[in-house]
Protein backbone atom coordinates (compact mmCIF):
# COMPACT_ATOMS: atom_id res chain seq x y z
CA UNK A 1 -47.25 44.90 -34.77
CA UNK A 2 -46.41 46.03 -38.16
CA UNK A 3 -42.92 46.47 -40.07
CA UNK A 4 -42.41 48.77 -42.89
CA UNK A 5 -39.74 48.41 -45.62
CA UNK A 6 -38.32 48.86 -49.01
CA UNK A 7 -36.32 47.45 -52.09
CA UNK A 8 -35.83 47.10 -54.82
CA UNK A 9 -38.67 45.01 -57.10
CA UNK A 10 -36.40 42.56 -58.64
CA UNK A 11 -35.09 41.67 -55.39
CA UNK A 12 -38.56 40.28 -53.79
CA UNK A 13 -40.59 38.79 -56.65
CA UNK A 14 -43.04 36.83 -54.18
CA UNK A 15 -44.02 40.13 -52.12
CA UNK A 16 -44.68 42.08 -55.18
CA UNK A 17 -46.78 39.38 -56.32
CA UNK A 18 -48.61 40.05 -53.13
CA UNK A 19 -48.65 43.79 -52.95
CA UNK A 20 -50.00 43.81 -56.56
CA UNK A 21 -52.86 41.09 -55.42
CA UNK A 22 -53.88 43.23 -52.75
CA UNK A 23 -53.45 46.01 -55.38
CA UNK A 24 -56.53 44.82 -57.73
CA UNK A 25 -58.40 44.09 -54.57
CA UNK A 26 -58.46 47.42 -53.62
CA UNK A 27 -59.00 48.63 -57.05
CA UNK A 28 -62.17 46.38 -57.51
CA UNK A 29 -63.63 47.27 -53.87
CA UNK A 30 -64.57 50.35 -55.46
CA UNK A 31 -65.47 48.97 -59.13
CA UNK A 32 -62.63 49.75 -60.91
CA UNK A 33 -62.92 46.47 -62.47
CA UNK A 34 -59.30 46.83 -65.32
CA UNK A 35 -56.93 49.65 -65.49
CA UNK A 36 -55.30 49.42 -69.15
CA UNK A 37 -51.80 50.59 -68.23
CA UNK A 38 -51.53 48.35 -65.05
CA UNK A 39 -49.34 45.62 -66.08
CA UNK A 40 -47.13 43.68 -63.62
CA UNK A 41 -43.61 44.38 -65.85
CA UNK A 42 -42.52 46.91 -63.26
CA UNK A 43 -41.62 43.35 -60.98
CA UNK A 44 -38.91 42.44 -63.55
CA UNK A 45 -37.47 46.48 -63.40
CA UNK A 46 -34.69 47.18 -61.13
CA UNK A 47 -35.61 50.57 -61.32
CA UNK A 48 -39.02 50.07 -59.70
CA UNK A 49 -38.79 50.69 -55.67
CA UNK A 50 -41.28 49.12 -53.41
CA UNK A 51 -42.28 50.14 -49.77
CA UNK A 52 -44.24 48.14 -47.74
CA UNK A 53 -46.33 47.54 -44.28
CA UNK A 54 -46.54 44.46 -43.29
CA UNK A 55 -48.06 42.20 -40.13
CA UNK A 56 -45.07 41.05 -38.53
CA UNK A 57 -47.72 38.08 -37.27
CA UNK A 58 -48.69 36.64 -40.32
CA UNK A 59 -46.84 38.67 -43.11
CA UNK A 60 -50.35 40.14 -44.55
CA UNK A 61 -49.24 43.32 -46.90
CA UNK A 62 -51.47 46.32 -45.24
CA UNK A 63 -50.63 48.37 -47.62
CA UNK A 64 -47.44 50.43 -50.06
CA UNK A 65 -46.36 52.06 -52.72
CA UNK A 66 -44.27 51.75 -55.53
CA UNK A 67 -41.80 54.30 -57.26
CA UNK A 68 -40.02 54.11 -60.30
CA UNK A 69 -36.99 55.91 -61.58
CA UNK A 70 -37.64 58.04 -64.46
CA UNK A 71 -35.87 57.56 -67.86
CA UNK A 72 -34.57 54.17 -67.10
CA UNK A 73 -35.28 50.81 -68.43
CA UNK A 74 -38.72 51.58 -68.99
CA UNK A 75 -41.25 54.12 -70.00
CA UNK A 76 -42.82 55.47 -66.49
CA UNK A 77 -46.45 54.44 -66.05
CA UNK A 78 -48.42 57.69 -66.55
CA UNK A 79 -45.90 58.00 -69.78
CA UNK A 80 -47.53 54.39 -70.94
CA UNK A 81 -51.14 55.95 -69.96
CA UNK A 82 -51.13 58.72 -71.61
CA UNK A 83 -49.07 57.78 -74.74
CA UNK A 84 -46.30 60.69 -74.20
């Protein structure tokens, strides 16, 4: 059994933390060993949105997404990426 649900970053600092964990795993199962704009900042910004599935059994994150408002509190991240 699975749940899926959303909020707001600020509001769940100890699932984000786990959702970006299981984040970098995924990015280093296929050898992307650093991404240079990936910083965890967007867990402080209550304009950062994150949906999750989770194991209702043992809380495991199976997977998400995050979305962040555009021309809030901080520059979105392709903006950061790509230096617009």
């Amino acid at each position: 059994m699975i749940t899926i649900r959303g909020f707001r970053a600020i509001d769940d600092p100890e699932v984000c933390d786990k959702f970006l964990f299981g984040h970098r795993k995924v990015l280093e199962s296929i050898n992307v060993k650093e991404v240079t704009s990936s910083k965890a900042t967007w867990i402080e910004n209550p304009d950062v949105y994150v949906i999750v599935v989770e194991s209702l059994e043992d809380k495991r994150i199976l997977g998400g997404a995050r979305v962040h408002k555009a021309g809030a509190h901080e520059p979105l991240p392709v903006e950061s990426a790509t230096d617009y």
